[in-house]
C-alpha atoms as a PDB file:
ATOM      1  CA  UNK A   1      77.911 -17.473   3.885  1.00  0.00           C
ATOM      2  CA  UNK A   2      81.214 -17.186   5.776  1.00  0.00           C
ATOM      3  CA  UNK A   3      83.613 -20.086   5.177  1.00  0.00           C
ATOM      4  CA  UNK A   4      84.951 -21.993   8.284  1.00  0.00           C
ATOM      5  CA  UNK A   5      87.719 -20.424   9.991  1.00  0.00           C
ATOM      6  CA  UNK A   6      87.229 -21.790  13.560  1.00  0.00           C
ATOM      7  CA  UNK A   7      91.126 -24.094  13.519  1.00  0.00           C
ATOM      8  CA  UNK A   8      89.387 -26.255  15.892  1.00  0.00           C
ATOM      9  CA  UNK A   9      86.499 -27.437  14.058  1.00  0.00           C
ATOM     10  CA  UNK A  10      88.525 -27.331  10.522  1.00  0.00           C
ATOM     11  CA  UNK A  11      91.086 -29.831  12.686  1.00  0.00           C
ATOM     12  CA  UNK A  12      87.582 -32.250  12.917  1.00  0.00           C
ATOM     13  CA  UNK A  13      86.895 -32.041   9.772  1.00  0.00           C
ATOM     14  CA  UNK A  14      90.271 -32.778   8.821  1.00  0.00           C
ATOM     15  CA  UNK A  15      90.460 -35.625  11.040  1.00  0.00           C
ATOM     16  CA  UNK A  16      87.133 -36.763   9.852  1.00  0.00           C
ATOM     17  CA  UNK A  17      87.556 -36.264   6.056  1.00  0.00           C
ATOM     18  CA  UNK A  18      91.052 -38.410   6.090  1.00  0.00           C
ATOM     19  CA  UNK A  19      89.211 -41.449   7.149  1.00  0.00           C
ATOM     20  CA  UNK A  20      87.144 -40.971   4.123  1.00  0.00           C
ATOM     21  CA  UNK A  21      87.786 -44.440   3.505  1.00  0.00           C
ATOM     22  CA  UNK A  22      86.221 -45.849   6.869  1.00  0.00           C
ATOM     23  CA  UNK A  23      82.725 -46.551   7.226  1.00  0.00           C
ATOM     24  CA  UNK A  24      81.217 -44.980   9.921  1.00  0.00           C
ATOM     25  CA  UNK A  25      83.293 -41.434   9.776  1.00  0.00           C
ATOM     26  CA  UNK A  26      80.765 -39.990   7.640  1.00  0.00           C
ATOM     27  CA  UNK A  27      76.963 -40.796   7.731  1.00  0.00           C
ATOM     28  CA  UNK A  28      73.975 -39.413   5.595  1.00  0.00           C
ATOM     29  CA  UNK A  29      69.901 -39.710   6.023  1.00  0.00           C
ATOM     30  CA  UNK A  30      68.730 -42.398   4.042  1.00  0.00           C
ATOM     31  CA  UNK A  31      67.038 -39.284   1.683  1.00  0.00           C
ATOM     32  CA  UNK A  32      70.400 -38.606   0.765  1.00  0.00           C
ATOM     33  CA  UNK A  33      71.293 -41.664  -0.192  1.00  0.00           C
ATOM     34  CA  UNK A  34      68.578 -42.267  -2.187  1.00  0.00           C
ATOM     35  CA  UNK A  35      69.654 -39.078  -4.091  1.00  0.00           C
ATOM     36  CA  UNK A  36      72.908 -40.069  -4.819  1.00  0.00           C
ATOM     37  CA  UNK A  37      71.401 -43.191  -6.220  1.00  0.00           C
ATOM     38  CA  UNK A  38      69.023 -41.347  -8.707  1.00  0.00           C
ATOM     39  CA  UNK A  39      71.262 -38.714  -9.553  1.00  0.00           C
ATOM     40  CA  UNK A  40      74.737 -39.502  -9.257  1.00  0.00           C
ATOM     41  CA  UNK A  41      75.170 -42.424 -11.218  1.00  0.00           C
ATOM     42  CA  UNK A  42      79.014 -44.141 -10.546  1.00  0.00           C
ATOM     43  CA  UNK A  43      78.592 -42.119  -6.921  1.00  0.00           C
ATOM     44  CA  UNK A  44      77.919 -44.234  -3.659  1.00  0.00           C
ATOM     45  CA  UNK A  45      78.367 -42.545  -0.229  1.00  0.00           C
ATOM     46  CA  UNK A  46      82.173 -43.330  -0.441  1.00  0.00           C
ATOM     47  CA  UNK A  47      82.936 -41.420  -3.687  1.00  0.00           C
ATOM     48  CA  UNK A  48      80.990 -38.381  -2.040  1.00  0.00           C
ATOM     49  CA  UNK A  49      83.024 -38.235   0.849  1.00  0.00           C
ATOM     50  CA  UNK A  50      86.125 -38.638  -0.878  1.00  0.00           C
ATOM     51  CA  UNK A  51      85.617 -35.599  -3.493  1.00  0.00           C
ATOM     52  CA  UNK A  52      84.273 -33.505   0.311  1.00  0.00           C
ATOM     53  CA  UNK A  53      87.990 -34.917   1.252  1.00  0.00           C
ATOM     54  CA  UNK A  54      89.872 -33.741  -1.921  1.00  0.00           C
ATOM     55  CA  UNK A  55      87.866 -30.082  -1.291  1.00  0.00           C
ATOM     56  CA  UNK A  56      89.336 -29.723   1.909  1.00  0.00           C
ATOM     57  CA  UNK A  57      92.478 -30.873   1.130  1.00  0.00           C
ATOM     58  CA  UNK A  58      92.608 -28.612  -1.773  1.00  0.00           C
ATOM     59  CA  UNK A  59      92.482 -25.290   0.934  1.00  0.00           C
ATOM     60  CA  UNK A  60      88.824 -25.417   0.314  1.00  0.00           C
ATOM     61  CA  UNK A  61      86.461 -24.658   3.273  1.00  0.00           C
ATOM     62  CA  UNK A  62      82.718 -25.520   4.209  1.00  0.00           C
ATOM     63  CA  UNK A  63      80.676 -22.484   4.610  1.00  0.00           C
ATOM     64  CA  UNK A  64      79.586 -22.005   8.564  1.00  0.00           C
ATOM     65  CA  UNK A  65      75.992 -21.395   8.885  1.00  0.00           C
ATOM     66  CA  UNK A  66      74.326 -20.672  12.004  1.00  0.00           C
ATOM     67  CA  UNK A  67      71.322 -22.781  12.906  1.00  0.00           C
ATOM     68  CA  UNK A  68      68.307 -20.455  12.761  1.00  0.00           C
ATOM     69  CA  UNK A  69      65.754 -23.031  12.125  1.00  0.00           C
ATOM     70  CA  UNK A  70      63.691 -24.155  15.056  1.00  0.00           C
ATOM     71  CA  UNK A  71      63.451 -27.819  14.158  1.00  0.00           C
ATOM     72  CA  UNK A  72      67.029 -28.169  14.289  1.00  0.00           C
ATOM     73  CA  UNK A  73      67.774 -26.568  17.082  1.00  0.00           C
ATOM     74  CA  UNK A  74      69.799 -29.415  18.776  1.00  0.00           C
ATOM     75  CA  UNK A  75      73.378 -27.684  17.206  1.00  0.00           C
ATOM     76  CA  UNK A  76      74.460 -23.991  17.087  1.00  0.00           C
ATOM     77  CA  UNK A  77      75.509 -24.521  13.153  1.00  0.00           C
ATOM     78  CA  UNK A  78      75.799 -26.677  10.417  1.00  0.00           C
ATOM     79  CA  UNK A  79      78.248 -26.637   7.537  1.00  0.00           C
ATOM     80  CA  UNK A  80      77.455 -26.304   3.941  1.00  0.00           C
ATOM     81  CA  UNK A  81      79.997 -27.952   0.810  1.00  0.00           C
ATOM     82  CA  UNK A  82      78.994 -26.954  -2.422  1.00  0.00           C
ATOM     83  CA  UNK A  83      81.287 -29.240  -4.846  1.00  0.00           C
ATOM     84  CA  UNK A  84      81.820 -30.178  -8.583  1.00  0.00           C
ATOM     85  CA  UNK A  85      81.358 -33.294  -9.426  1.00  0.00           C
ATOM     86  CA  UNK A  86      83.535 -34.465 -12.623  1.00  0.00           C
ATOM     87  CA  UNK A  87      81.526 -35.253 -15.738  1.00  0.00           C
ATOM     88  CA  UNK A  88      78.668 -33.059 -14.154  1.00  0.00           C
ATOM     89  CA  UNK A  89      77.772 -29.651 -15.307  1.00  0.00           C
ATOM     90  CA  UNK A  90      76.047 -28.569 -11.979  1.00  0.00           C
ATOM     91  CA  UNK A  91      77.792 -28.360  -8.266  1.00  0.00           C
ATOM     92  CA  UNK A  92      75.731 -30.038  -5.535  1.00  0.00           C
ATOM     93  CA  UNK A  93      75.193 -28.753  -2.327  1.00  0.00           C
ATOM     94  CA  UNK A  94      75.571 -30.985   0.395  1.00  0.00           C
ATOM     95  CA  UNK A  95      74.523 -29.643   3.954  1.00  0.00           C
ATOM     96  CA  UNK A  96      76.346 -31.200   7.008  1.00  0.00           C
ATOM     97  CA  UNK A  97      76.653 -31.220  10.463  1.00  0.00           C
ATOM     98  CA  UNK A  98      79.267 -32.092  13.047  1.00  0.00           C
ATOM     99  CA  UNK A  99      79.052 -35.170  15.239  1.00  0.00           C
ATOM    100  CA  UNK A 100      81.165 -33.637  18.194  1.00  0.00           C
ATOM    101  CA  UNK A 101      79.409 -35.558  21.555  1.00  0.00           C
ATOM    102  CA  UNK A 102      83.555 -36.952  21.732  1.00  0.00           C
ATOM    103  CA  UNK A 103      85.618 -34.293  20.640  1.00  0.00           C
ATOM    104  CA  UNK A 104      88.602 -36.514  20.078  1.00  0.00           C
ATOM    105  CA  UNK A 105      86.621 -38.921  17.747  1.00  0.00           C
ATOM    106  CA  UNK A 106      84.052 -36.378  15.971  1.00  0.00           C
ATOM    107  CA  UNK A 107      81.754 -38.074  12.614  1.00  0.00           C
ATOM    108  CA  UNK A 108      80.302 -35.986  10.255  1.00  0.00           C
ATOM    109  CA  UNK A 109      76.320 -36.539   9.264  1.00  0.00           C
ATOM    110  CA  UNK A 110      75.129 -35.269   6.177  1.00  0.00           C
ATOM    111  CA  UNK A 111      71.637 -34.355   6.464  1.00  0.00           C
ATOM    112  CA  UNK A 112      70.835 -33.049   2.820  1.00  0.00           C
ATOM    113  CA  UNK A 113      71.928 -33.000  -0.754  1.00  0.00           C
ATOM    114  CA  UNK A 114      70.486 -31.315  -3.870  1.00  0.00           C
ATOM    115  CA  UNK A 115      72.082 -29.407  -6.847  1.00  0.00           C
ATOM    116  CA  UNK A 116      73.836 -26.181  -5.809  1.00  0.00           C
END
C-alpha cells in the first residue's frame, strides 16, 4: 500500500495527532477498545494515540488505501498504521479513517485493530 503523500490530509493528521492528549480528537468502535483491553495490557485509547502521534512525528506515514468495500462506501479511503508497540514482539495494525465533515477541525476514528 502507498503511504500518504496528499500535504493536505498529512496537515489533518498532523493537526489531529498533536492533540493526542484531548479527548475527542481521536475516537475508536467500542470493538477496538475492547481489544486494547484484552491485549494491550498498560494501553488505554490515550497511549494508542500517542505512539500513532510519535509515528508521525517520527517522518512516518499511514498507508492510503482506497475504499473498495461496498459497506463502507460512505469515504473514498481509509488510512492504515501498522506500529510497534514497546515490550511487544508483534506490530498491530490499526485501520483509520478521517473525520473531515469540518476541514478546519478534522477527528480521526479508528474503526479496527488486530496484530499486523
Amino acid at each position: 500500500m502507498p503511504p500518504l503523500a496528499d500535504p493536505q490530509i498529512l496537515a489533518q493528521f498532523v493537526a489531529v495527532l498533536d492533540n493526542w492528549n484531548v479527548t475527542g480528537y481521536v475516537t475508536a468502535k467500542a470493538v477496538v477498545l475492547d481489544w486494547i483491553a484484552d491485549n494491550l495490557p498498560g494501553h488505554d485509547l490515550r497511549a494508542i494515540v500517542k505512539l500513532m502521534h510519535d509515528h508521525v512525528q517520527a517522518g512516518e506515514r499511514p498507508d492510503q488505501v482506497r475504499e473498495r468495500r461496498p459497506e463502507y462506501n460512505d469515504r473514498d479511503y481509509h488510512y492504515d498504521f501498522r506500529l510497534p508497540i514497546p515490550g511487544r514482539q508483534q506490530q498491530i495494525y490499526i485501520e483509520t479513517i478521517l473525520v473531515d465533515d469540518d476541514p478546519s477541525d478534522p477527528t480521526i476514528h479508528i474503526v479496527s485493530m488486530h496484530d499486523a
